[in-house]
Protein backbone atom coordinates (compact mmCIF):
# COMPACT_ATOMS: atom_id res chain seq x y z
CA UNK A 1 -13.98 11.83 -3.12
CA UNK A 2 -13.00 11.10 -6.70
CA UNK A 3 -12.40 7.86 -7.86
CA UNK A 4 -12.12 8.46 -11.48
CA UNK A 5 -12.75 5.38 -12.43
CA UNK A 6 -13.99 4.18 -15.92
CA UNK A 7 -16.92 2.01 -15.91
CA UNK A 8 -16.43 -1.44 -14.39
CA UNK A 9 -12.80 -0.90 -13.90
CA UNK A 10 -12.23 -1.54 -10.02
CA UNK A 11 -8.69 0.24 -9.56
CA UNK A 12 -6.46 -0.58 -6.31
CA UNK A 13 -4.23 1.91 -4.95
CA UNK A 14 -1.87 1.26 -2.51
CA UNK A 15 -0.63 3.47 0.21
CA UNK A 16 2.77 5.70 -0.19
CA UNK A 17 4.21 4.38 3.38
CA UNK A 18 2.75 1.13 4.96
CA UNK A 19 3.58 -1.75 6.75
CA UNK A 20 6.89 -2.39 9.68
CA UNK A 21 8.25 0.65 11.07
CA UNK A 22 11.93 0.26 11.49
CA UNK A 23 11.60 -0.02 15.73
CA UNK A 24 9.32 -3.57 14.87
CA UNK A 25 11.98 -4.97 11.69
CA UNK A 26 14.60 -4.18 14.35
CA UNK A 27 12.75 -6.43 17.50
CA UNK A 28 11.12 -9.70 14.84
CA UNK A 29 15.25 -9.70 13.38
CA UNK A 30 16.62 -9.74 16.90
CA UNK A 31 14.01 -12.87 17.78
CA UNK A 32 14.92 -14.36 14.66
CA UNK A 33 19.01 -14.05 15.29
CA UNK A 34 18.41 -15.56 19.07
CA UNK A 35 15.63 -18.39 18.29
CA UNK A 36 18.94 -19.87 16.19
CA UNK A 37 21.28 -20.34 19.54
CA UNK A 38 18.50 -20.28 22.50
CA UNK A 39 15.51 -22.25 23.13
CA UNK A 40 12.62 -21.98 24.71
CA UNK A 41 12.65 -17.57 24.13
CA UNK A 42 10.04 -16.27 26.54
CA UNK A 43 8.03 -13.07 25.67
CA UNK A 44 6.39 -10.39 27.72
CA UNK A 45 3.00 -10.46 26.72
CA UNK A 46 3.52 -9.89 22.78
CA UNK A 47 6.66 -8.61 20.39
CA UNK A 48 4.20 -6.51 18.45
CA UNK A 49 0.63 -6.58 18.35
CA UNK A 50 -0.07 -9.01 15.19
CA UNK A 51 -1.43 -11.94 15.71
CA UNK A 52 0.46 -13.15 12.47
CA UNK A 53 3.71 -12.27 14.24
CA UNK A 54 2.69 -13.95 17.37
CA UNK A 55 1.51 -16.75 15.78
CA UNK A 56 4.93 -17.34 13.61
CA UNK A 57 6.87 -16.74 16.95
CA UNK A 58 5.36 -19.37 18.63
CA UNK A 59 5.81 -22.22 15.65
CA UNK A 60 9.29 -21.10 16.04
CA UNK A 61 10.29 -21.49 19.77
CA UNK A 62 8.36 -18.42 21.65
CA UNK A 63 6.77 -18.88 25.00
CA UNK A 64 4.21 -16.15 25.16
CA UNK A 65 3.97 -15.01 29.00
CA UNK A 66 1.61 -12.57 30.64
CA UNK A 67 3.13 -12.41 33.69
CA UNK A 68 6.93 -12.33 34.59
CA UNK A 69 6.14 -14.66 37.28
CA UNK A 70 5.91 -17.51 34.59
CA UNK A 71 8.99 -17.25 33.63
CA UNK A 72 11.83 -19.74 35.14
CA UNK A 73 14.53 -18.39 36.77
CA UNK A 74 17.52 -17.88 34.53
CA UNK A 75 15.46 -18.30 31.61
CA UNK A 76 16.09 -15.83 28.66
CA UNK A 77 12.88 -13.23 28.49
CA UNK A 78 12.17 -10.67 25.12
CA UNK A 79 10.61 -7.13 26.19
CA UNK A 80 8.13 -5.87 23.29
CA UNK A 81 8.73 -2.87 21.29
CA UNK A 82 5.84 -1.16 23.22
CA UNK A 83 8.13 -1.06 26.69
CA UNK A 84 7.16 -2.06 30.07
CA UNK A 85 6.89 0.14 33.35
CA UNK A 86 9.97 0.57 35.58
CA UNK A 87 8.24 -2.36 37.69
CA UNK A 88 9.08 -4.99 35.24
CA UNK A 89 12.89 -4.44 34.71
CA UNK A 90 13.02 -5.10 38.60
CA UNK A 91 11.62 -8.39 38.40
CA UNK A 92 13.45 -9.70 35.65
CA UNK A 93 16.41 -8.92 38.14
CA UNK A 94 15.07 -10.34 40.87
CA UNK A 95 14.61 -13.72 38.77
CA UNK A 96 17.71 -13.67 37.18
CA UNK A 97 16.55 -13.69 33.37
CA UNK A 98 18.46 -12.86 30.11
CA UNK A 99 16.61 -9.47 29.07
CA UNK A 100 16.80 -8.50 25.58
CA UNK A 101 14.27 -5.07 25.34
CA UNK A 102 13.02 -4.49 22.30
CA UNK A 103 11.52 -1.17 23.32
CA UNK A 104 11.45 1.37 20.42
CA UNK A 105 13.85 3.53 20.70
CA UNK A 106 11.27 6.61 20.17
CA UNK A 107 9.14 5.18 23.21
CA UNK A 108 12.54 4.89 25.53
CA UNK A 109 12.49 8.75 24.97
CA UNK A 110 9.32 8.68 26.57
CA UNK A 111 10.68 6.19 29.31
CA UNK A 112 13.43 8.89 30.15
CA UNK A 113 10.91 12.38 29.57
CA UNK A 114 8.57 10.47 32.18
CA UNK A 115 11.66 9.60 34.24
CA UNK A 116 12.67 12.94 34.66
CA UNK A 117 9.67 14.98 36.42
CA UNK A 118 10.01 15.47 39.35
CA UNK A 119 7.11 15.43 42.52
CA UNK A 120 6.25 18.81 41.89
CA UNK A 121 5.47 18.03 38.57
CA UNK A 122 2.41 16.56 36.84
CA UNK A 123 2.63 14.15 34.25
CA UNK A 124 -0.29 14.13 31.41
CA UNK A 125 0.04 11.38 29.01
CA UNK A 126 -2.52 11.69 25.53
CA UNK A 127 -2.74 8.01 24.81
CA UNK A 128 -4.81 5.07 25.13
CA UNK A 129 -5.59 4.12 28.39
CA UNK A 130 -4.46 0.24 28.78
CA UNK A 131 -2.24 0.30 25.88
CA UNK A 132 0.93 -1.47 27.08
CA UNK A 133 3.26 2.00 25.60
CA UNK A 134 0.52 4.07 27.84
CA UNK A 135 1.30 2.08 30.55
CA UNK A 136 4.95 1.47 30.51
CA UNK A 137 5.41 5.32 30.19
CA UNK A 138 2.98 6.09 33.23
CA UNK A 139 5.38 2.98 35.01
CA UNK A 140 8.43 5.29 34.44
CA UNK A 141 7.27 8.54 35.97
CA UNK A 142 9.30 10.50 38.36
CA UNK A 143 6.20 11.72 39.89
CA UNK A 144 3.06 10.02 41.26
CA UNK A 145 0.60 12.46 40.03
CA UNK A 146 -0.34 11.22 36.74
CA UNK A 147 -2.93 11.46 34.23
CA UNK A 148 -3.94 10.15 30.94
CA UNK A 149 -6.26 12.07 28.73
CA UNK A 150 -7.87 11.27 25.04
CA UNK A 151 -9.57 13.83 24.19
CA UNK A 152 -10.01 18.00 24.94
CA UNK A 153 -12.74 17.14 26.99
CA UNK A 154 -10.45 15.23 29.10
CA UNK A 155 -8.24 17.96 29.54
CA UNK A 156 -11.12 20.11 30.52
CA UNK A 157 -11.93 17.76 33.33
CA UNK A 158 -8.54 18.10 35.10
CA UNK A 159 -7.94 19.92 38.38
CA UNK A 160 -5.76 22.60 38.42
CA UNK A 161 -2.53 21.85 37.45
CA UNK A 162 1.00 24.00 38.93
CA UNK A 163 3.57 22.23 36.75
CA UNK A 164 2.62 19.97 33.70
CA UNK A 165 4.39 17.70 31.72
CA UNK A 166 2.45 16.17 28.17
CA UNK A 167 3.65 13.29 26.68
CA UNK A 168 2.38 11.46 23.37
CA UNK A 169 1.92 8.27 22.62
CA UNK A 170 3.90 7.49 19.47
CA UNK A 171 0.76 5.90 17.87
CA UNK A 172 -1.90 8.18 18.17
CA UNK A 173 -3.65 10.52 15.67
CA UNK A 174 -1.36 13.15 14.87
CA UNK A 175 -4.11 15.62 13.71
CA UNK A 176 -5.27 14.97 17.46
CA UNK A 177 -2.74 14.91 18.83
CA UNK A 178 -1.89 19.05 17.67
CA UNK A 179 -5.39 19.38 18.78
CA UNK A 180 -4.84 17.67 22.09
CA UNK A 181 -1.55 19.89 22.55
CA UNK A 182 -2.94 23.11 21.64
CA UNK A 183 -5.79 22.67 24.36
CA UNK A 184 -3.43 21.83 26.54
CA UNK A 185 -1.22 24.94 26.41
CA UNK A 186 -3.91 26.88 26.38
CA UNK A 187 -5.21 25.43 29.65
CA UNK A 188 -2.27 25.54 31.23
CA UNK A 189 0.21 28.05 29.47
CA UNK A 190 3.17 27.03 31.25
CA UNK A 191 2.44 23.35 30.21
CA UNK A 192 5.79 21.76 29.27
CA UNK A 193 4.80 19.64 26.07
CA UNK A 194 8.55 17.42 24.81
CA UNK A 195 6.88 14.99 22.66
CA UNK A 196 4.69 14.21 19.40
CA UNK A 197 3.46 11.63 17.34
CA UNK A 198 6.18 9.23 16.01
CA UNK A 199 7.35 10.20 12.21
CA UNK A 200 6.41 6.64 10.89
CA UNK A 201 3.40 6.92 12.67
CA UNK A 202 2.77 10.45 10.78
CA UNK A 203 3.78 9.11 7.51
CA UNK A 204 1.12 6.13 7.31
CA UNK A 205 -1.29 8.96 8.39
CA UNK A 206 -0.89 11.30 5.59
CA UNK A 207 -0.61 8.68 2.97
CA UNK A 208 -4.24 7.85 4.24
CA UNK A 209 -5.39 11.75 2.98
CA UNK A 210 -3.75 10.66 -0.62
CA UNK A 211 -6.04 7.50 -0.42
CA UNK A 212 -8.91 9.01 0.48
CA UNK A 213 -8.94 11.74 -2.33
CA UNK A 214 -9.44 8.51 -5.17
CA UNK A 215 -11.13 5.82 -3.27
CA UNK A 216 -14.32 4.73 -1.79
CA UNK A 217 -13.21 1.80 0.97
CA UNK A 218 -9.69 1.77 2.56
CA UNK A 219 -8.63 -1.22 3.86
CA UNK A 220 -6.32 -1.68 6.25
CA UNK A 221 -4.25 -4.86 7.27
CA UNK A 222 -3.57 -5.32 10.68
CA UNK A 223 -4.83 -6.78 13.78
CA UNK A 224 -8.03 -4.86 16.06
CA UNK A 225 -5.93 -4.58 19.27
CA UNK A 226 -3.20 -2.57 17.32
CA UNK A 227 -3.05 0.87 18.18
CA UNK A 228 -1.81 2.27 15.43
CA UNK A 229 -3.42 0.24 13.03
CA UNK A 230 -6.88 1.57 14.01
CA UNK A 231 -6.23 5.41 13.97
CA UNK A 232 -5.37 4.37 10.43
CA UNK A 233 -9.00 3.38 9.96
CA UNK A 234 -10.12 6.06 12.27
CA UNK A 235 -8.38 8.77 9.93
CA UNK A 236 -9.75 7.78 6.60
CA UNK A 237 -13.52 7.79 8.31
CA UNK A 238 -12.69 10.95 9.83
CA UNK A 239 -12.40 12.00 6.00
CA UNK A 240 -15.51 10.91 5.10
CA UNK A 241 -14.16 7.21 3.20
CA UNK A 242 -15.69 4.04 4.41
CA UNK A 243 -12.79 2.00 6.08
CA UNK A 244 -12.36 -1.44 7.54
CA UNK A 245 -9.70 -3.23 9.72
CA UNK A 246 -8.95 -6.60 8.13
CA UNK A 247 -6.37 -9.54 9.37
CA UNK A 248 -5.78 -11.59 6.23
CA UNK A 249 -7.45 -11.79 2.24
CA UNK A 250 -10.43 -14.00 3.39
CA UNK A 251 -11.46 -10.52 5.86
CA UNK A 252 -10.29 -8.04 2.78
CA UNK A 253 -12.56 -9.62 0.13
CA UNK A 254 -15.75 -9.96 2.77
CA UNK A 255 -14.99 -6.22 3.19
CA UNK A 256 -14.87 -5.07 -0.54
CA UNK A 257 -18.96 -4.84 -1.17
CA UNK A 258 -19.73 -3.03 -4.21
CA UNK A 259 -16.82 -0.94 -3.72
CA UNK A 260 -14.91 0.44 -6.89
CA UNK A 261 -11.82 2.13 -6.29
CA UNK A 262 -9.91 0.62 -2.78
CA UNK A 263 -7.27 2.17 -0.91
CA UNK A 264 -4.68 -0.73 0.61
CA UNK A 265 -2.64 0.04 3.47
CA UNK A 266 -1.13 -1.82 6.83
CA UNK A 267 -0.31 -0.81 10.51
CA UNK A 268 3.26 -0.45 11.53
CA UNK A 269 3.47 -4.30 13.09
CA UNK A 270 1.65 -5.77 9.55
CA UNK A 271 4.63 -8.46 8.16
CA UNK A 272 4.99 -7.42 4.67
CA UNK A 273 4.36 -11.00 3.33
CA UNK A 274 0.55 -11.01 4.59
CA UNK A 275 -0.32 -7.61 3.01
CA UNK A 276 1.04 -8.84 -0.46
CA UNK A 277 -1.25 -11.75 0.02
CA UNK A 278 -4.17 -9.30 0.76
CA UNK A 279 -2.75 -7.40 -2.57
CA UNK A 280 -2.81 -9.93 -4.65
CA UNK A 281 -6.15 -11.38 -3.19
CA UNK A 282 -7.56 -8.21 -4.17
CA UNK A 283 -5.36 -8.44 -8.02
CA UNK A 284 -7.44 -11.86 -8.12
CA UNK A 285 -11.13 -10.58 -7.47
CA UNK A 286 -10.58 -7.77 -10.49
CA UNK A 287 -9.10 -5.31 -9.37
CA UNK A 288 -6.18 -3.73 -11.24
CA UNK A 289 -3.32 -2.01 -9.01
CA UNK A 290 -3.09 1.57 -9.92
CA UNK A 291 0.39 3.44 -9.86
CA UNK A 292 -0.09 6.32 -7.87
């Protein structure tokens, strides 16, 4: 790493892609367009996992819900862009609610590639077990042998597979995940393997290796239970730069330290309004934005 950086000259440099991906601008306008003409809007556990997002949501007329069974019947119910498991939809029709799915239109692929295998197949998912994408895709399988794996090591530890299906969650590594699906093939050379990491996904990734070339801390805006926020993070350590998941300016500037030369970038569900207020936080404390 390089920062060349004069002398007590703290230079900020800010991230080629960053911020909403267009699957999350799509689901907050949709909210924003039906909060006008219905009230109370329940959601399925969150819209997108920032708490800043939540938080706005519910000063505006969102009932957060972590179970469909709270909703009352006939009410009007928002799906998340991170999909739900086949299981779900069936309640909501069983209840009678208004359903407008937000589900990303990339992880809907997913929905349909799990769908589609069949009971002599078995489904392999590289995600993050928990994750409400992991589990809405294992929730749409066609078969019931499934599997998730996050690492090679994971794939080692299988059983002997006769017809396997991978599948990628949209917000993991991409770097792993090529590593993941190379093991995977080799393991089981007839592997079937339809999907990858999501492009937006991919480009905050790689504008992380640009970061890390000139700076010394990378700071990313998001919140710790989002997924793609923190292989953000996890890519820029993997490159040998210190890096630190922060929620709002008062985290960023406890993070800075003695650092010189910052790298500024935000997960896919960071509004746009709190990482300029991280920016210019940053602007503030000395350092001077650097056009990369």
């Amino acid at each position: 790493m390089n920062t060349d950086c004069p002398d007590n000259q703290k230079q900020l440099h800010i991230a080629e892609h960053y911020g909403f991906c267009t699957g999350v601008k799509r689901a907050i306008e949709l909210f924003n367009d039906l909060v006008k003409k219905i009230k109370p809007i329940y959601v399925l556990y969150e819209l997108v996992h920032n708490n800043d997002v939540t938080r706005n949501m519910t000063q505006n007329g969102a009932i957060f819900v972590d179970d469909v069974q709270q909703v009352p019947h006939h009410a009007t119910l928002l799906l998340g862009t991170h999909g739900v498991p086949k299981s779900i939809i069936e309640q909501t029709k069983l209840r009678n609610l208004t359903v407008y799915d937000t589900t990303c239109p990339l992880v809907e692929n997913l929905h349909r590639l799990a769908q589609d295998t069949t009971s002599s197949q078995q489904l392999v998912l590289f995600g993050s077990p928990g994750h409400h994408e992991a589990v809405g895709i294992i929730g749409h399988a066609g078969t019931t042998q499934t599997y998730i794996v996050t690492s090679t090591s994971d794939i080692d530890r299988l059983p002997e597979l006769t017809n396997p299906v991978l599948l990628v969650q949209t917000t993991m590594d991409d770097d792993l995940a090529q590593s993941i699906t190379a093991h995977f093939k080799q393991r089981f050379p007839n592997a079937h393997c339809p999907s990858a990491v999501c492009n937006a996904s991919k480009k905050r990734q790689e504008a992380i290796v640009t970061l890390a070339r000139v700076c010394d801390l990378i700071l990313v805006v998001g919140s710790s239970h989002s997924s793609n926020a923190n292989r953000l993070c996890e890519r820029a350590r993997a490159l040998g730069v210190a890096a630190k998941l922060v929620e709002n300016s008062a985290q960023a500037l406890d993070a800075v330290g003695d650092a010189k030369s910052i790298g500024l970038t935000a997960g896919a569900s960071t509004p746009d309004e709190l990482f300029q207020d991280v920016k210019n936080s940053l602007i503030k404390l000395g350092f001077r934005q650097n056009d990369n």
